[in-house]
Protein backbone atom coordinates (compact mmCIF):
# COMPACT_ATOMS: atom_id res chain seq x y z
CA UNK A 1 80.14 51.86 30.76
CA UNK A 2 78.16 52.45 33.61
CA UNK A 3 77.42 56.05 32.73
CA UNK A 4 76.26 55.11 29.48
CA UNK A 5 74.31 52.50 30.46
CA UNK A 6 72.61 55.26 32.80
CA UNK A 7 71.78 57.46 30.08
CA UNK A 8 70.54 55.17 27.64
CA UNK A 9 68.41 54.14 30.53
CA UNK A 10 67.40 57.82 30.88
CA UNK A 11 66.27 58.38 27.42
CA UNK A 12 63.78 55.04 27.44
CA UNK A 13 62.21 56.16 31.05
CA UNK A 14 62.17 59.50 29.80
CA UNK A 15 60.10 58.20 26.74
CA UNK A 16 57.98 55.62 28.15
CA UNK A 17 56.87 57.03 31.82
CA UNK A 18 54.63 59.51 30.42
CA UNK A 19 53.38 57.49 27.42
CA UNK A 20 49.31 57.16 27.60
CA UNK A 21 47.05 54.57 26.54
CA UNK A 22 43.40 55.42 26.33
CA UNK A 23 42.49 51.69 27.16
CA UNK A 24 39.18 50.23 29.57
CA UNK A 25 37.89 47.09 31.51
CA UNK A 26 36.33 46.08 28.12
CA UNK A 27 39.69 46.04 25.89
CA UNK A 28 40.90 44.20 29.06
CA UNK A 29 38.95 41.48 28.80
CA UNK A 30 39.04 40.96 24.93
CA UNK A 31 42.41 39.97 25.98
CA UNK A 32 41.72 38.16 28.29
CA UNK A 33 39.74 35.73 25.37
CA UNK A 34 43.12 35.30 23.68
CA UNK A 35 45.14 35.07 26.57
CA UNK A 36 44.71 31.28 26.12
CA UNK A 37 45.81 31.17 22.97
CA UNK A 38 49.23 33.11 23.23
CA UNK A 39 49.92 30.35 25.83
CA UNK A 40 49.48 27.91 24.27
CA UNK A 41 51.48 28.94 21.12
CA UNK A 42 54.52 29.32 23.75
CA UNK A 43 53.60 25.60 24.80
CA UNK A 44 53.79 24.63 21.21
CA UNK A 45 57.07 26.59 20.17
CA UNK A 46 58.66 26.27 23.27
CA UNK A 47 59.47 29.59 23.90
CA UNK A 48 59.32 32.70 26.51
CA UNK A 49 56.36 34.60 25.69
CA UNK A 50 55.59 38.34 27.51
CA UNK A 51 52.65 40.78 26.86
CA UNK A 52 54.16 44.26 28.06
CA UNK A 53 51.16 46.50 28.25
CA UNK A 54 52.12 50.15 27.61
CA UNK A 55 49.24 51.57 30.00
CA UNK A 56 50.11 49.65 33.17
CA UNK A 57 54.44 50.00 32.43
CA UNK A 58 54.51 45.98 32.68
CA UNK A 59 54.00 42.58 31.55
CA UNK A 60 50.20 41.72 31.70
CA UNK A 61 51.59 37.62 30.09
CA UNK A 62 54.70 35.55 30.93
CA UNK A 63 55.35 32.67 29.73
CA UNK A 64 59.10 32.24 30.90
CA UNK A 65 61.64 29.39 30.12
CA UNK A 66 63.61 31.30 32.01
CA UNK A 67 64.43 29.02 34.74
CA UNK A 68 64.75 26.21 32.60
CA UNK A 69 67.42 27.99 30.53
CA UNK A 70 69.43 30.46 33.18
CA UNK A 71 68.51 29.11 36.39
CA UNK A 72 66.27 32.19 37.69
CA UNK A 73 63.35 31.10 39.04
CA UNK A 74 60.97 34.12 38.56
CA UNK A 75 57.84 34.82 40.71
CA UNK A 76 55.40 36.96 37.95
CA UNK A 77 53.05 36.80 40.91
CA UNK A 78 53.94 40.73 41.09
CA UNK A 79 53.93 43.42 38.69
CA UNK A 80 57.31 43.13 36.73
CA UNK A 81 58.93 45.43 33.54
CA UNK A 82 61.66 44.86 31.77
CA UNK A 83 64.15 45.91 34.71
CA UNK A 84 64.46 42.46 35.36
CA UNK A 85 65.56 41.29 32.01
CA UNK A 86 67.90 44.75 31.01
CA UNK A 87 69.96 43.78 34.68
CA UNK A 88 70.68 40.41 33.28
CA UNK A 89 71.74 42.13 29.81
CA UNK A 90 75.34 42.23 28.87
CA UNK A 91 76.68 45.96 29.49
CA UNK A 92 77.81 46.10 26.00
CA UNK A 93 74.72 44.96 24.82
CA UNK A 94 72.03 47.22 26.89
CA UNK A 95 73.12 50.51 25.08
CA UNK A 96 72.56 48.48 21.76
CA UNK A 97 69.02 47.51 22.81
CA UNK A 98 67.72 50.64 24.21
CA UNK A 99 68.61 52.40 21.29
CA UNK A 100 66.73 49.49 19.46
CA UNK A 101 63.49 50.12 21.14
CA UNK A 102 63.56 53.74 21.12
CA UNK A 103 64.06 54.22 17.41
CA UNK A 104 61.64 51.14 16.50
CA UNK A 105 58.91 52.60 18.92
CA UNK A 106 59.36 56.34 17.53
CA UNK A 107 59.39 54.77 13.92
CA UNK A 108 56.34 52.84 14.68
CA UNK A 109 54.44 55.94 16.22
CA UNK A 110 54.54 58.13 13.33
CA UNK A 111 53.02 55.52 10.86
CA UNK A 112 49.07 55.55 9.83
CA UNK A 113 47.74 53.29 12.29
CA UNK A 114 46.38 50.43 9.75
CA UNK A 115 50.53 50.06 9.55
CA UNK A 116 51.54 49.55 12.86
CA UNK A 117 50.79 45.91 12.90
CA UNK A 118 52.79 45.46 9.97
CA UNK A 119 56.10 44.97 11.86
CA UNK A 120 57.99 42.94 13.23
CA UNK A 121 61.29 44.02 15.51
CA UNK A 122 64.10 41.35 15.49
CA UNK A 123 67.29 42.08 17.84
CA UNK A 124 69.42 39.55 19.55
CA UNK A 125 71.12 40.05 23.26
CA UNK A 126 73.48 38.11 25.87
CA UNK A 127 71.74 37.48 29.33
CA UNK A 128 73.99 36.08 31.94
CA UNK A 129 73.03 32.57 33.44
CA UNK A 130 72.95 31.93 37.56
CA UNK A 131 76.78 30.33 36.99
CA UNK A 132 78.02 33.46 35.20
CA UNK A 133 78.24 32.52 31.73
CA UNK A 134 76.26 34.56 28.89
CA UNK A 135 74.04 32.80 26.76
CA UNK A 136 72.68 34.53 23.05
CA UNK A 137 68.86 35.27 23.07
CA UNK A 138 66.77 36.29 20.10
CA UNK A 139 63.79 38.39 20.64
CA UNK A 140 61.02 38.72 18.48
CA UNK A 141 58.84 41.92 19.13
CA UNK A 142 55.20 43.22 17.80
CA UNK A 143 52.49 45.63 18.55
CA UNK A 144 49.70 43.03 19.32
CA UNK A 145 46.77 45.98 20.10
CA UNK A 146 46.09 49.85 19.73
CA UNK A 147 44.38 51.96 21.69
CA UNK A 148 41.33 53.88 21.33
CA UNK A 149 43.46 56.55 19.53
CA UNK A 150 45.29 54.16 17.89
CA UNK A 151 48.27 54.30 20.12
CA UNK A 152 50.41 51.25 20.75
CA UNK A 153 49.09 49.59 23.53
CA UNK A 154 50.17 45.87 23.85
CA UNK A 155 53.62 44.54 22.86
CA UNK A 156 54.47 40.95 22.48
CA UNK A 157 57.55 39.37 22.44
CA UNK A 158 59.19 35.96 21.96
CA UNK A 159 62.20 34.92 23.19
CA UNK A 160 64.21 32.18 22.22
CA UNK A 161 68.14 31.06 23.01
CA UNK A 162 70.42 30.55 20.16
CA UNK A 163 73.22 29.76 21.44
CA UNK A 164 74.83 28.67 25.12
CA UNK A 165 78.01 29.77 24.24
CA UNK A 166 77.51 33.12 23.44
CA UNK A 167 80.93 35.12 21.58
CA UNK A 168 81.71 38.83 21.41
CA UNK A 169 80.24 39.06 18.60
CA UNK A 170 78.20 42.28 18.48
CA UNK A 171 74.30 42.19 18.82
CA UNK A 172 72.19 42.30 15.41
CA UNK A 173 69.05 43.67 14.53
CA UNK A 174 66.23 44.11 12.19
CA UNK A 175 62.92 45.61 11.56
CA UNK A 176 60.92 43.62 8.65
CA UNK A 177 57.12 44.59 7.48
CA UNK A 178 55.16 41.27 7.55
CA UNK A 179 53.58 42.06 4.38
CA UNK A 180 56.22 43.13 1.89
CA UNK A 181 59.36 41.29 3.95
CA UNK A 182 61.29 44.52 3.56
CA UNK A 183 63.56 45.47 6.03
CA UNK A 184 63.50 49.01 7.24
CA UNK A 185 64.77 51.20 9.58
CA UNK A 186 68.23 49.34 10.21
CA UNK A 187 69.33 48.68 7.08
CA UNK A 188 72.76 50.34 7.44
CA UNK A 189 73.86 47.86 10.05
CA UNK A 190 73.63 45.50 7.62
CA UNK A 191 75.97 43.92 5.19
CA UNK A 192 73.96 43.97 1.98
CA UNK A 193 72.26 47.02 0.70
CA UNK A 194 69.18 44.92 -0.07
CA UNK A 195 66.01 45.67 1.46
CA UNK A 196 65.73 41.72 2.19
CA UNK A 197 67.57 40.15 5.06
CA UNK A 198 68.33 36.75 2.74
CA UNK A 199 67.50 36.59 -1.34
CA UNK A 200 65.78 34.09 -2.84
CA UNK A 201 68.73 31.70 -3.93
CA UNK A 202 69.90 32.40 -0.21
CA UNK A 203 67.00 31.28 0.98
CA UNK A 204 66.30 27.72 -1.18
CA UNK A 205 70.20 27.00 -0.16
CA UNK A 206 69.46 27.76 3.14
CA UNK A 207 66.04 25.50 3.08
CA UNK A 208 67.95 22.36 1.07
CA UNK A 209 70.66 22.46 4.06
CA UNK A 210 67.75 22.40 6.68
CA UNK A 211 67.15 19.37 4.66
CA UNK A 212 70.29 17.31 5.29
CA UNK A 213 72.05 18.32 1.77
CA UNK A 214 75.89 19.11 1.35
CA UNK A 215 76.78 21.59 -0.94
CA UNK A 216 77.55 18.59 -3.95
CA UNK A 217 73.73 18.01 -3.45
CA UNK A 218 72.74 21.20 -3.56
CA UNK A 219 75.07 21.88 -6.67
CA UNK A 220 73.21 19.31 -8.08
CA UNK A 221 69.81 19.85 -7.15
CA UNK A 222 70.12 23.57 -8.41
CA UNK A 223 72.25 22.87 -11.08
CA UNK A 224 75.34 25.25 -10.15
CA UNK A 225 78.71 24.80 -9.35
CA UNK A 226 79.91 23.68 -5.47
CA UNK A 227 81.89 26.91 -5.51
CA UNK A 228 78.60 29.05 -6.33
CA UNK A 229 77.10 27.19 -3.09
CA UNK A 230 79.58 28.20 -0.37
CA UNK A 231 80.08 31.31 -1.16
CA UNK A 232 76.21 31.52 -0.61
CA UNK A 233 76.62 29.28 2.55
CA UNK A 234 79.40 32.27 3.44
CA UNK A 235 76.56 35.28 2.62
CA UNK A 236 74.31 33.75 4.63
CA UNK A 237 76.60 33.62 8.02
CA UNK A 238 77.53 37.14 7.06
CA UNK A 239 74.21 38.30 6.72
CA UNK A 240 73.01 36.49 9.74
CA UNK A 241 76.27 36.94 11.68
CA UNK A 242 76.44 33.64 12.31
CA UNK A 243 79.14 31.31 13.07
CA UNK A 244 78.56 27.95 11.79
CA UNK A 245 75.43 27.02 9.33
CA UNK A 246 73.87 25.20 12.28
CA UNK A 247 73.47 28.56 13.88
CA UNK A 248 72.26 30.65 11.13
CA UNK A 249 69.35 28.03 10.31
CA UNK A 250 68.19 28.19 14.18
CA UNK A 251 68.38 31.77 13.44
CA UNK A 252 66.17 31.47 10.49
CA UNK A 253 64.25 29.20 12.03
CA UNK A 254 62.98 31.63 14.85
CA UNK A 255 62.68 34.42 12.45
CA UNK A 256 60.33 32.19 10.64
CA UNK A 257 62.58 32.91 7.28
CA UNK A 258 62.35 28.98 6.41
């Protein structure tokens, strides 16, 4: 494992160390403006919040739960990448997320640039806690700037635990367009051969049990049979490779899905 996790390792150094941003003081300090802003929004959704800037090969914002949730207390007084976060990673999971990062950003590069704002990355991960025990992250990832040239520049990401008790259940992801809610890119990890993560009637189930409704509601309300509602209940913890309802609707949830 520890060769593979060497040359996965490899491949995103040997992709991102030369990458160049054709960035100034003045794009600098627009962000600076909204620097604010992103957090507060962590404030408000209680989550970790980084700005990785793709000029300077680290985070230029973190806003980290981090010691609230595994016990490190982190000092972003200094320059930090992701190093940090990939040595915390689960071996089994790293491989899974470099891979992740290097087809999204590849995928990414090659579209027109009014399109490379229009996506959002969504892959889940096991960090290990101060104690030893791995807890079940999901991260939420988007280009937040371009360049002069219309390279990808900034790169912000929100990170959220779903569950303390992470299984071995294998790390999911996703790449959705904000605009058309397509998925792309991933699709063949999938277990639907929709271009949606959830359909429609998935999705009004899904909201009426965020609700407090059983399934005998929800037959009601919808006006199908109890059977018809699990085995939507059961696509929807397939699809979101979840293991109880409770899970997939925090899952949801964080995706912004309902």
């Amino acid at each position: 494992m520890s060769n593979q996790i060497d040359i996965y390792l490899k491949k995103f150094n040997d992709l991102f160390n030369d990458y160049k941003c054709i960035v100034d003081d003045t794009d600098y300090k627009k962000f600076e403006i909204n620097k604010r802003l992103l957090e507060k929004l962590a404030e408000v959704e209680n989550s970790s919040l980084t700005v990785f800037d793709m000029n300077k090969k680290h985070y230029i914002l973190l806003c980290s739960k981090f010691d609230k949730v595994i016990g490190y207390q982190l000092n972003f007084d200094y320059k930090v990448g992701p190093e940090f976060f990939y040595s915390l990673m689960h071996p089994d999971d790293f491989p899974f997320v470099i891979d992740t990062i290097i087809k999204t950003f590849n995928f990414l590069n090659q579209l027109p640039a009014e399109e490379k704002l229009d996506y959002k990355l969504i892959v889940d991960f096991r960090l290990i806690n101060t104690i030893g025990s791995y807890l079940r992250f999901i991260q939420q990832v988007v280009v937040l700037e371009l360049d002069k040239q219309n390279n990808i520049w900034l790169i912000l990401k929100i990170i959220d635990l779903i569950s303390d008790k992470a299984t071995d259940e294998p790390p999911q992801r996703k790449l959705i367009n904000l605009k058309t809610s397509k998925l792309h890119l991933f699709k063949d990890d999938l277990d639907t051969t929709s271009d949606q993560l959830l359909t429609k009637r998935e999705l009004e189930i899904l909201g009426l049990i965020s609700q407090g409704l059983d399934s005998k509601n929800i037959s009601d309300r919808l006006f199908i049979s109890v059977n018809t509602v699990n085995n939507h209940r059961q696509n929807i913890l397939s699809k979101t490779k979840s293991k109880n309802i409770s899970q997939a609707l925090i899952y949801a949830r964080r995706i912004g899905i309902i």
